[in-house]
C-alpha atoms as a PDB file:
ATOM      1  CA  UNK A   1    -154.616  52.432  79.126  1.00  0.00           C
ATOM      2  CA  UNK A   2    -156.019  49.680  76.843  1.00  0.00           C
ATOM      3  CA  UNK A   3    -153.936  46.528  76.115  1.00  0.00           C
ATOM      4  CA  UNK A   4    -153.244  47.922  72.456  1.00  0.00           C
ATOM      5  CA  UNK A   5    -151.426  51.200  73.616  1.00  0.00           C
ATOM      6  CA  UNK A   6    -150.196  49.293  76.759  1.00  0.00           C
ATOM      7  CA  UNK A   7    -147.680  47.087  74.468  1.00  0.00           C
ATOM      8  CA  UNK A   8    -147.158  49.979  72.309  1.00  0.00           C
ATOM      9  CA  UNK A   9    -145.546  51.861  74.828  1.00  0.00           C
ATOM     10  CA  UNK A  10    -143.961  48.421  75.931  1.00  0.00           C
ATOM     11  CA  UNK A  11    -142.014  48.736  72.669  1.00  0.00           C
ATOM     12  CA  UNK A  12    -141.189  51.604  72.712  1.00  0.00           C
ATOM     13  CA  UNK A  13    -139.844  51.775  75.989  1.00  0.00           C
ATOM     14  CA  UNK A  14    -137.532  48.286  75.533  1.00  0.00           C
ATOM     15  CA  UNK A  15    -137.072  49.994  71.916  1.00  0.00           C
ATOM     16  CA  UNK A  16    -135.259  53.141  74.027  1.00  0.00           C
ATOM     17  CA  UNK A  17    -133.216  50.863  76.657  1.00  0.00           C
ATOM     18  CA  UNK A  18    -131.879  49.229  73.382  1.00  0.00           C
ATOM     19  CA  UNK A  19    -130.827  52.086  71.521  1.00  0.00           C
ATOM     20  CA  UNK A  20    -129.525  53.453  75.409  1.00  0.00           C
ATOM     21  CA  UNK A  21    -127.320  49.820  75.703  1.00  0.00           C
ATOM     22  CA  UNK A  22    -125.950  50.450  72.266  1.00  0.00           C
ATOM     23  CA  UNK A  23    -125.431  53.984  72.422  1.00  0.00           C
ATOM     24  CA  UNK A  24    -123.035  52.912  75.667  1.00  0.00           C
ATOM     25  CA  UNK A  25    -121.506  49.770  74.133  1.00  0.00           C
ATOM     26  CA  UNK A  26    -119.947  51.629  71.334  1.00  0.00           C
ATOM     27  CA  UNK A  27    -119.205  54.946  73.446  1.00  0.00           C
ATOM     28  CA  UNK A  28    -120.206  57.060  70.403  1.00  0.00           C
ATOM     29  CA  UNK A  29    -121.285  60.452  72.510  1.00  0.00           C
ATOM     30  CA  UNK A  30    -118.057  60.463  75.297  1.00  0.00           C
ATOM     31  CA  UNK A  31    -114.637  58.732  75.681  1.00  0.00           C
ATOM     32  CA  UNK A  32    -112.705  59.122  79.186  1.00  0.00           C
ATOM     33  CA  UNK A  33    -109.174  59.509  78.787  1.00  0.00           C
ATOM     34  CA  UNK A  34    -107.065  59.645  81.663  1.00  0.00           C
ATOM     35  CA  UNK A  35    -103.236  60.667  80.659  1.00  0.00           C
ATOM     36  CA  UNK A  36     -99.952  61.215  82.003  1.00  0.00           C
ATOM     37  CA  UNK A  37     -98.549  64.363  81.835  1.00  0.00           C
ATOM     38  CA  UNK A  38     -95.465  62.933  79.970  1.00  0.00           C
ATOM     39  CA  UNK A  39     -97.674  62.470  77.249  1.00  0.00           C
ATOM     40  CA  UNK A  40     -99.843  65.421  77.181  1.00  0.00           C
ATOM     41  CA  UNK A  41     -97.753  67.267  74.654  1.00  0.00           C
ATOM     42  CA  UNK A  42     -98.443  64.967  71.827  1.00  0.00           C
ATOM     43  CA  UNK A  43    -102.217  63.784  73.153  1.00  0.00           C
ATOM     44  CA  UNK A  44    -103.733  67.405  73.572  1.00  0.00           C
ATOM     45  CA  UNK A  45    -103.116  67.811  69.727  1.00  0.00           C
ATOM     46  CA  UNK A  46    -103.868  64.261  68.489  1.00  0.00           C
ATOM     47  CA  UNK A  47    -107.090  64.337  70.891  1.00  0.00           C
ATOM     48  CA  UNK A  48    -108.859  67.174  68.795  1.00  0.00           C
ATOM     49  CA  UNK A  49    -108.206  65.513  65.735  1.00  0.00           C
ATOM     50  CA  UNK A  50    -109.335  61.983  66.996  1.00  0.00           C
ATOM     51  CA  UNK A  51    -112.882  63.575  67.647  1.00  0.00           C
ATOM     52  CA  UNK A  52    -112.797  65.959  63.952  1.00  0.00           C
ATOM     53  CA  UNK A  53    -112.608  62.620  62.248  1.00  0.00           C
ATOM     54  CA  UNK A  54    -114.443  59.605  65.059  1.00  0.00           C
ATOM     55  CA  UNK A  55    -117.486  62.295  65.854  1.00  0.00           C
ATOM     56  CA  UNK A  56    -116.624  60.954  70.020  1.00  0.00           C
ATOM     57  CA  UNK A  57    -116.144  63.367  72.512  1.00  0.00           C
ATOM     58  CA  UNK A  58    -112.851  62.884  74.437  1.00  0.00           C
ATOM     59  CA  UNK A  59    -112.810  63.855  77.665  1.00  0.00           C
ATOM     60  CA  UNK A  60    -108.872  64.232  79.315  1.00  0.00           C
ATOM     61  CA  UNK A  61    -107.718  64.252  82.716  1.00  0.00           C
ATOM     62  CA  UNK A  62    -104.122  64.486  82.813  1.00  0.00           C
ATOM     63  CA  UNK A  63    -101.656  63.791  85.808  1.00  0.00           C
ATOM     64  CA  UNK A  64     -98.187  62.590  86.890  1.00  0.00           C
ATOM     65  CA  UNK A  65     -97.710  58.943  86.106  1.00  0.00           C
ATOM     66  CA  UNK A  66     -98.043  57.685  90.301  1.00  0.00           C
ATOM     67  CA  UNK A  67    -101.206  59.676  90.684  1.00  0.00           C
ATOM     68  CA  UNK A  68    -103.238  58.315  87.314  1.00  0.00           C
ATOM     69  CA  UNK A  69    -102.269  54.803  88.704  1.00  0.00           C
ATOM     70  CA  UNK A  70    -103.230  55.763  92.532  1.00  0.00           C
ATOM     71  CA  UNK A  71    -106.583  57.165  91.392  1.00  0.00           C
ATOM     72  CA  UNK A  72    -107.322  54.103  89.050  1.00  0.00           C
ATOM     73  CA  UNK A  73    -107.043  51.955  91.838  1.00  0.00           C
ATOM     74  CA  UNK A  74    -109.011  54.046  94.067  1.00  0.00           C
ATOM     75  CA  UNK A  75    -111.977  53.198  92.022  1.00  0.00           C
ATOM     76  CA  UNK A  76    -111.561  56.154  89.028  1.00  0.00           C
ATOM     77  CA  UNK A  77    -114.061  55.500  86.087  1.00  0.00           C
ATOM     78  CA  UNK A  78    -112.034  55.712  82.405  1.00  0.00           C
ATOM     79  CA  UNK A  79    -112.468  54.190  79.218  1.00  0.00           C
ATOM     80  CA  UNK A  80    -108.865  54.452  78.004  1.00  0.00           C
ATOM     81  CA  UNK A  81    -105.476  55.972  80.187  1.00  0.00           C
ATOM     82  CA  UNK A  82    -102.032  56.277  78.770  1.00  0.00           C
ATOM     83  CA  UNK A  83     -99.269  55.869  81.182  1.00  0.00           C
ATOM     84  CA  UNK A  84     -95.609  54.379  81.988  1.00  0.00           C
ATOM     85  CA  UNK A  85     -95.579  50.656  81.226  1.00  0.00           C
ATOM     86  CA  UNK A  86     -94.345  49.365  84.138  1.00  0.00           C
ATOM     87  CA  UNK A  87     -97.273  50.818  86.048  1.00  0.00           C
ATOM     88  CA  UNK A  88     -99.970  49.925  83.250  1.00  0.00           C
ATOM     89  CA  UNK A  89     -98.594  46.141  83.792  1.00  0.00           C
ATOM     90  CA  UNK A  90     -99.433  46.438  87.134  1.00  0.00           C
ATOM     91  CA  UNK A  91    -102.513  47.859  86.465  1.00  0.00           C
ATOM     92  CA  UNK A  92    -103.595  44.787  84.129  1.00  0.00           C
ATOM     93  CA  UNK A  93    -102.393  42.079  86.675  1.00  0.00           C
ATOM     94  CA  UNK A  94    -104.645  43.948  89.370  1.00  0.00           C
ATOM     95  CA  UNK A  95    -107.524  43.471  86.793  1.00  0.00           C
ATOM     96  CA  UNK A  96    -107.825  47.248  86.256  1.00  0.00           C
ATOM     97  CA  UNK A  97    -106.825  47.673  82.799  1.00  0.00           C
ATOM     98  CA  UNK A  98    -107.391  44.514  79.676  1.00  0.00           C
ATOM     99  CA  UNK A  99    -104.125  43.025  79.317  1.00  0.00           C
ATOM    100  CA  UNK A 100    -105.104  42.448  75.474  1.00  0.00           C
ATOM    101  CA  UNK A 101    -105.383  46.202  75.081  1.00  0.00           C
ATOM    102  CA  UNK A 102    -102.192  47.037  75.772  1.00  0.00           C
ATOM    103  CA  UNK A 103    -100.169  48.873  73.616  1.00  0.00           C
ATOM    104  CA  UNK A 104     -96.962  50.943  73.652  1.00  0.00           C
ATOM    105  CA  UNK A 105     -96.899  53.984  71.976  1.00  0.00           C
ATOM    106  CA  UNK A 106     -93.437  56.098  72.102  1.00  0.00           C
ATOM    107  CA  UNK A 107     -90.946  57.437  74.684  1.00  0.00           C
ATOM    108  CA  UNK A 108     -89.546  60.496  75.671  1.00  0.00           C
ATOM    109  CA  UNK A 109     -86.068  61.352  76.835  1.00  0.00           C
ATOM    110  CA  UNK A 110     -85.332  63.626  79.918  1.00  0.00           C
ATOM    111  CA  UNK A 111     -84.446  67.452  79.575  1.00  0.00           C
ATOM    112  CA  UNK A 112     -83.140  70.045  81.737  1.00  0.00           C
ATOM    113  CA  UNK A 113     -85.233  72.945  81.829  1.00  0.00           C
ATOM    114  CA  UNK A 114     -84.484  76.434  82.289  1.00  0.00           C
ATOM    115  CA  UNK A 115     -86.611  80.135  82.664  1.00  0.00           C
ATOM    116  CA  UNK A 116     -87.488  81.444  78.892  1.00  0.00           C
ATOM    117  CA  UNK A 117     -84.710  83.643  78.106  1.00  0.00           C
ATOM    118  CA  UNK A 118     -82.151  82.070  80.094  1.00  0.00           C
ATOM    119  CA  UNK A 119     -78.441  81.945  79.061  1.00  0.00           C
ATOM    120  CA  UNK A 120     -77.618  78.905  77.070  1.00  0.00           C
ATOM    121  CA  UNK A 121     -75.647  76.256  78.926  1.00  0.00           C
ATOM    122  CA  UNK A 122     -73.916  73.148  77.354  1.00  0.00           C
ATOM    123  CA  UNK A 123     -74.939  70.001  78.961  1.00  0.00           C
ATOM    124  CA  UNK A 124     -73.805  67.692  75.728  1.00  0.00           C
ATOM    125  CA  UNK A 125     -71.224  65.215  78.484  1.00  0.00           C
ATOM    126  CA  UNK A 126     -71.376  64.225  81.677  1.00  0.00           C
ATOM    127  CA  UNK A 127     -68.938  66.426  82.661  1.00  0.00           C
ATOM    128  CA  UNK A 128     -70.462  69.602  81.216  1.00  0.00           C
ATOM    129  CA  UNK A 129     -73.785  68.673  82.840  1.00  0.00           C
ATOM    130  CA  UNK A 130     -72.433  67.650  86.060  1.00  0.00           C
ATOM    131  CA  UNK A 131     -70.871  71.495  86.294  1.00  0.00           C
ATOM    132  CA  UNK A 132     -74.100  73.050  85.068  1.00  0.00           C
ATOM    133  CA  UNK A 133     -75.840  71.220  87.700  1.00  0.00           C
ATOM    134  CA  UNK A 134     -73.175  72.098  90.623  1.00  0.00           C
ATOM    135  CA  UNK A 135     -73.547  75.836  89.730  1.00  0.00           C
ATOM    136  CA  UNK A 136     -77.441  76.150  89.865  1.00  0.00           C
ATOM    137  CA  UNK A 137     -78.844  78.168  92.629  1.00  0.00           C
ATOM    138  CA  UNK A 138     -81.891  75.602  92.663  1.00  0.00           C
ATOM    139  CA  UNK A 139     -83.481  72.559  90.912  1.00  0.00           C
ATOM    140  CA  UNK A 140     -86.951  71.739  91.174  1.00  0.00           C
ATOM    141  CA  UNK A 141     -88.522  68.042  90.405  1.00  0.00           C
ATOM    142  CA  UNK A 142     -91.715  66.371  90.512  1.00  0.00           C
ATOM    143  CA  UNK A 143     -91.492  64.796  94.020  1.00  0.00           C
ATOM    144  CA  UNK A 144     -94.788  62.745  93.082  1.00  0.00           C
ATOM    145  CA  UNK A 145     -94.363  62.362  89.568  1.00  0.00           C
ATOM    146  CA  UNK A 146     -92.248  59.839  87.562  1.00  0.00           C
ATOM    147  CA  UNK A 147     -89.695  61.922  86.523  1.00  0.00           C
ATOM    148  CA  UNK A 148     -88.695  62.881  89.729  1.00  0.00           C
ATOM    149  CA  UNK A 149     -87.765  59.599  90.265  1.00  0.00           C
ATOM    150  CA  UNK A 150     -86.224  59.368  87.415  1.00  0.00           C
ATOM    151  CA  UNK A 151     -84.372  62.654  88.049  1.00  0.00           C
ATOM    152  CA  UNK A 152     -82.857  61.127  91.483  1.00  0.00           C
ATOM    153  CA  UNK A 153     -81.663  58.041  90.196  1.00  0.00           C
ATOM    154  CA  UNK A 154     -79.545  60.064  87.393  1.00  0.00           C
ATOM    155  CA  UNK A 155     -77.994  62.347  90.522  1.00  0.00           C
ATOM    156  CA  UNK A 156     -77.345  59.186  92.354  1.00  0.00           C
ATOM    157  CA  UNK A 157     -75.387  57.981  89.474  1.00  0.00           C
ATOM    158  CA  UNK A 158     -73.406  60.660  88.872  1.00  0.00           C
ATOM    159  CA  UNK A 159     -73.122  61.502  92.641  1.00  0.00           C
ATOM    160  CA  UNK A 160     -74.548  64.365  93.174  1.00  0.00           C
ATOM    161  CA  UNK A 161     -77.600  63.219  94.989  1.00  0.00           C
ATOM    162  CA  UNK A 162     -75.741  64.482  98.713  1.00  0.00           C
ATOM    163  CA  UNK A 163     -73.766  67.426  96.811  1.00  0.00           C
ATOM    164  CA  UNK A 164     -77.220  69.172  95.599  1.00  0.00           C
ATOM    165  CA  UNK A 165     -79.414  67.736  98.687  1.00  0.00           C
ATOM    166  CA  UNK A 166     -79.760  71.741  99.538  1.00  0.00           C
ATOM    167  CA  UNK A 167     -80.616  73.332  96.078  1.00  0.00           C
ATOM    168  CA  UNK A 168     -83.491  70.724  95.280  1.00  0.00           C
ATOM    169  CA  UNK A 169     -86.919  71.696  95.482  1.00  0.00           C
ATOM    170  CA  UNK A 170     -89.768  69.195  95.464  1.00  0.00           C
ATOM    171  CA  UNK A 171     -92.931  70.070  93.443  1.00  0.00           C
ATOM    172  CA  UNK A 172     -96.005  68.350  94.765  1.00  0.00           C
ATOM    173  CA  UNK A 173     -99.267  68.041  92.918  1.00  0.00           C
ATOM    174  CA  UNK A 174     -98.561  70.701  89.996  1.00  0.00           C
ATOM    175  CA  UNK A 175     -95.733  70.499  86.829  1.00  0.00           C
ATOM    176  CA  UNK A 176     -92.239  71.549  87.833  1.00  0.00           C
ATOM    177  CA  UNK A 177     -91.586  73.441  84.805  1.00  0.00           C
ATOM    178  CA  UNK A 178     -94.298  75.574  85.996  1.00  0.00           C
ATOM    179  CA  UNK A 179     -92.000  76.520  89.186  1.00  0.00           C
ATOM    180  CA  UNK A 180     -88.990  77.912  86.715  1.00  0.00           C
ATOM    181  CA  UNK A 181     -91.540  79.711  84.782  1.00  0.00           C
ATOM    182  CA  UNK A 182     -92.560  81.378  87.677  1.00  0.00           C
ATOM    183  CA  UNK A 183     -89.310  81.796  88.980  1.00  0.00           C
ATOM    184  CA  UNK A 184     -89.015  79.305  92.383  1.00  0.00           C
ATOM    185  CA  UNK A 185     -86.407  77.561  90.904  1.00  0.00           C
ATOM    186  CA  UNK A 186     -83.587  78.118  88.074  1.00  0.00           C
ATOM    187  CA  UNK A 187     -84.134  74.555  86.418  1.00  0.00           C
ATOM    188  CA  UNK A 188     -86.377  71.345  86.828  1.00  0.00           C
ATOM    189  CA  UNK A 189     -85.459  68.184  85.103  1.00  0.00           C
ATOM    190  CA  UNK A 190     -88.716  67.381  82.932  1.00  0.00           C
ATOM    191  CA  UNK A 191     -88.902  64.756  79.990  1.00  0.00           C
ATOM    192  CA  UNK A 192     -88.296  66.728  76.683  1.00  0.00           C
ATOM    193  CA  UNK A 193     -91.696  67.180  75.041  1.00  0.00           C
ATOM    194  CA  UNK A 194     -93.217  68.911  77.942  1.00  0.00           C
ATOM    195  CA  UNK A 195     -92.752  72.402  77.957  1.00  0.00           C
ATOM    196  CA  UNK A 196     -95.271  75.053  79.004  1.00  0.00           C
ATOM    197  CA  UNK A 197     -94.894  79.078  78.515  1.00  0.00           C
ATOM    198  CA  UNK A 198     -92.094  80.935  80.238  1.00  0.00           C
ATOM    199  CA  UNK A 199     -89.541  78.071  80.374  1.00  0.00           C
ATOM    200  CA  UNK A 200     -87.107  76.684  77.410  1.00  0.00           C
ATOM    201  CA  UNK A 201     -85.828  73.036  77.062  1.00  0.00           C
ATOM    202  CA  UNK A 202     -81.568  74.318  78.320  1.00  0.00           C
ATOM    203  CA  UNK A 203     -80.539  70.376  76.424  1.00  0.00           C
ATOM    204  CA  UNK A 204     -81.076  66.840  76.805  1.00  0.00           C
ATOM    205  CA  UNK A 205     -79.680  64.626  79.445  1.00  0.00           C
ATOM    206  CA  UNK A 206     -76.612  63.213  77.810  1.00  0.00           C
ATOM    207  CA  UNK A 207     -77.040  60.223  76.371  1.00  0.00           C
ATOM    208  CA  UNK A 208     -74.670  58.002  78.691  1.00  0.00           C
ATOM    209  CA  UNK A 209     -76.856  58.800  81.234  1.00  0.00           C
ATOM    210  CA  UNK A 210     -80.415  58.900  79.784  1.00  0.00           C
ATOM    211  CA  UNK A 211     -83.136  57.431  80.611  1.00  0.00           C
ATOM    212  CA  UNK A 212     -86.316  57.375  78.125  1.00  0.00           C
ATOM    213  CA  UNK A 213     -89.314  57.474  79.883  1.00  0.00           C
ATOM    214  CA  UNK A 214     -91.977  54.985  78.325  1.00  0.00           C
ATOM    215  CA  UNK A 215     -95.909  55.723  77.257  1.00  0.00           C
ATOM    216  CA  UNK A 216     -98.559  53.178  76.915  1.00  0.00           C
ATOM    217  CA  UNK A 217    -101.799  53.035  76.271  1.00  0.00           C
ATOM    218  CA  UNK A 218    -104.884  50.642  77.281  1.00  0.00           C
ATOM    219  CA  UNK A 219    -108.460  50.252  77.675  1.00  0.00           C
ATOM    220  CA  UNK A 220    -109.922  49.898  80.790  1.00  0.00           C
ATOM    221  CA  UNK A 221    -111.595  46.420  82.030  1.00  0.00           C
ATOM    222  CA  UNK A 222    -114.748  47.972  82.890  1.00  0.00           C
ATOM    223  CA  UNK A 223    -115.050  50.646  80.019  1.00  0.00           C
ATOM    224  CA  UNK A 224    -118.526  50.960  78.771  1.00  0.00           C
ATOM    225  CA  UNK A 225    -117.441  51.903  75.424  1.00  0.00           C
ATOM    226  CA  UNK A 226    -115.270  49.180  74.697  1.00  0.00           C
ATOM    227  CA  UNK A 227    -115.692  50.236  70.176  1.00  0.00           C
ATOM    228  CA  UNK A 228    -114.627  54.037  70.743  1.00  0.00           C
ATOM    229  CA  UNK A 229    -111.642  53.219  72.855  1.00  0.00           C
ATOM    230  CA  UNK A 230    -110.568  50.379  70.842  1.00  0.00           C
ATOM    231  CA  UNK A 231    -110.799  53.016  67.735  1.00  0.00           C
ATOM    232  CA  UNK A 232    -108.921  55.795  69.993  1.00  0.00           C
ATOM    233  CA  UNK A 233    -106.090  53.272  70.866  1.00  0.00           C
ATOM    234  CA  UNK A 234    -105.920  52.466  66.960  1.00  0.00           C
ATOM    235  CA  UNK A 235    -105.268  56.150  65.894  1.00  0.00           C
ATOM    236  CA  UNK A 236    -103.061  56.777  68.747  1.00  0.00           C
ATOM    237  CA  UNK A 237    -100.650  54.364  66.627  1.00  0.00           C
ATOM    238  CA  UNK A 238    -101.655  55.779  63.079  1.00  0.00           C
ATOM    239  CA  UNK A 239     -99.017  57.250  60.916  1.00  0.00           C
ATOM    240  CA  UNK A 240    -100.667  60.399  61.788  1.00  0.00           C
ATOM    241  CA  UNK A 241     -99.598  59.997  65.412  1.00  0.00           C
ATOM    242  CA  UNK A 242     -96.897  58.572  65.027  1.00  0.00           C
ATOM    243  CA  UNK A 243     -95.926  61.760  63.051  1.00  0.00           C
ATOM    244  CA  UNK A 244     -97.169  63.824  65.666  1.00  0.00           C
ATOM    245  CA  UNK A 245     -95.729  62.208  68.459  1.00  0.00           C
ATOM    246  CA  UNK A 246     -91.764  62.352  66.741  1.00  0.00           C
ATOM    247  CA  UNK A 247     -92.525  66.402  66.241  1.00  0.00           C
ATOM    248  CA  UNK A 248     -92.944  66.981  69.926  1.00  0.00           C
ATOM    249  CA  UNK A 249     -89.532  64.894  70.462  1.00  0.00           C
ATOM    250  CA  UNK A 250     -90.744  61.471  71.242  1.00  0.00           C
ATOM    251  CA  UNK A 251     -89.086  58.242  70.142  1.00  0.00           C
ATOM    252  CA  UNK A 252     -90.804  55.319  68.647  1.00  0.00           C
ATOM    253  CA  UNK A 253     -91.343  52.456  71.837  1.00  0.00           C
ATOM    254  CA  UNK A 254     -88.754  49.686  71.464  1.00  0.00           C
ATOM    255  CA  UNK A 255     -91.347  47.482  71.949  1.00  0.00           C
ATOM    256  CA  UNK A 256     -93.777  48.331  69.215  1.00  0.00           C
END
């Protein structure tokens, strides 16, 4: 190879690793989303949407709350993940996440959940809900999920943590509601706006006693594609979303 074509393909080739460093900078071909199960109800529709109009492809991982923040810091490459706030703080003070990214997007109240076609049951007090949950043959939870834990504290306030110790049924690695569906348990407690086929949402918690589980959303401190998940986190708080999110039965975040 003469000098001439020598430095010709010289520029081309740093030409390519430019266009390659770019390309990566502003994630235009791939965007890793890893998302809590909480919010999946409300991110499976606004992720098809966010690609019609952005041209990125999104990939989605979604999980229970504990797990997304156990895999992130067991090394798990994402761009952007949406979880409970608590845990995305700690997440940004271990360096995993960029604190400036941060932004809270909605919450969602807690449900009781019955098999589709179920009789209806009124849970609208304390009392009423207390009875329902007394009379249940069996209650499943998410024993490594968030709402699990948010499912216990509620029985521990109303005392009936001991009193249904026997009709519980913990539900490790998959979605409760997906255990009433199929018929291993009469209810689950599950936050409202996650449904799947075969079960029905039986009422909401009653409001003395509910808890609304948060959802926010940040970019990761290592992301590779720091433009496209900086535009993802904008339209997850567009009026679009926003929209979206209060049709599946979230709340607007307190915080926003």
């Amino acid at each position: 190879m003469n000098s001439k074509n020598f430095v010709l393909a010289l520029v081309v080739l740093t030409l390519c690793l430019s266009l390659n460093a770019l390309a990566a900078a502003s994630g235009s071909s791939e965007l890793h989303v890893l998302s809590s199960n909480a919010s999946r109800p409300a991110i499976s529709e606004l992720i098809p949407m966010f690609e019609k109009i952005y041209k990125i492809k999104v990939i989605v991982q979604y999980a229970n709350n504990p797990i997304l923040k156990q895999q992130i810091e067991a090394g798990a490459e994402f761009d952007v993940v949406i979880i409970e706030p608590q845990m995305l703080i700690e997440l940004s003070k271990a360096g995993f996440v960029d604190e400036d990214s941060v932004v809270a997007l909605a919450t969602i109240g807690m449900a009781l959940v019955s098999r589709e076609g179920s009789p209806a049951v009124d849970i609208g007090s304390v009392e009423s809900f207390k009875k329902v949950l007394l009379s249940a043959k069996s209650i499943a939870y998410t024993a490594d999920g968030y709402s699990g834990t948010v499912f216990l504290r509620t029985l521990e306030q109303i005392g009936l943590r001991d009193k249904l110790k026997l009709k519980l049924v913990p539900v490790v690695g998959r979605l409760s509601t997906l255990t009433v569906a199929e018929g291993g348990a009469q209810y689950t407690a599950f936050p409202l706006g996650s449904p799947v086929p075969g079960v029905q949402i039986a009422g909401q918690f009653p409001e003395e006693i509910q808890t609304y589980i948060g959802i926010s959303a940040a970019t990761s401190s290592h992301t590779v594609a720091p433009t496209s998940a900086g535009a993802f986190l904008e339209y997850l708080q567009s009026e679009s979303a926003k929209t979206l999110f209060k049709s599946k039965g979230f709340r607007p975040s307190p915080t926003r």
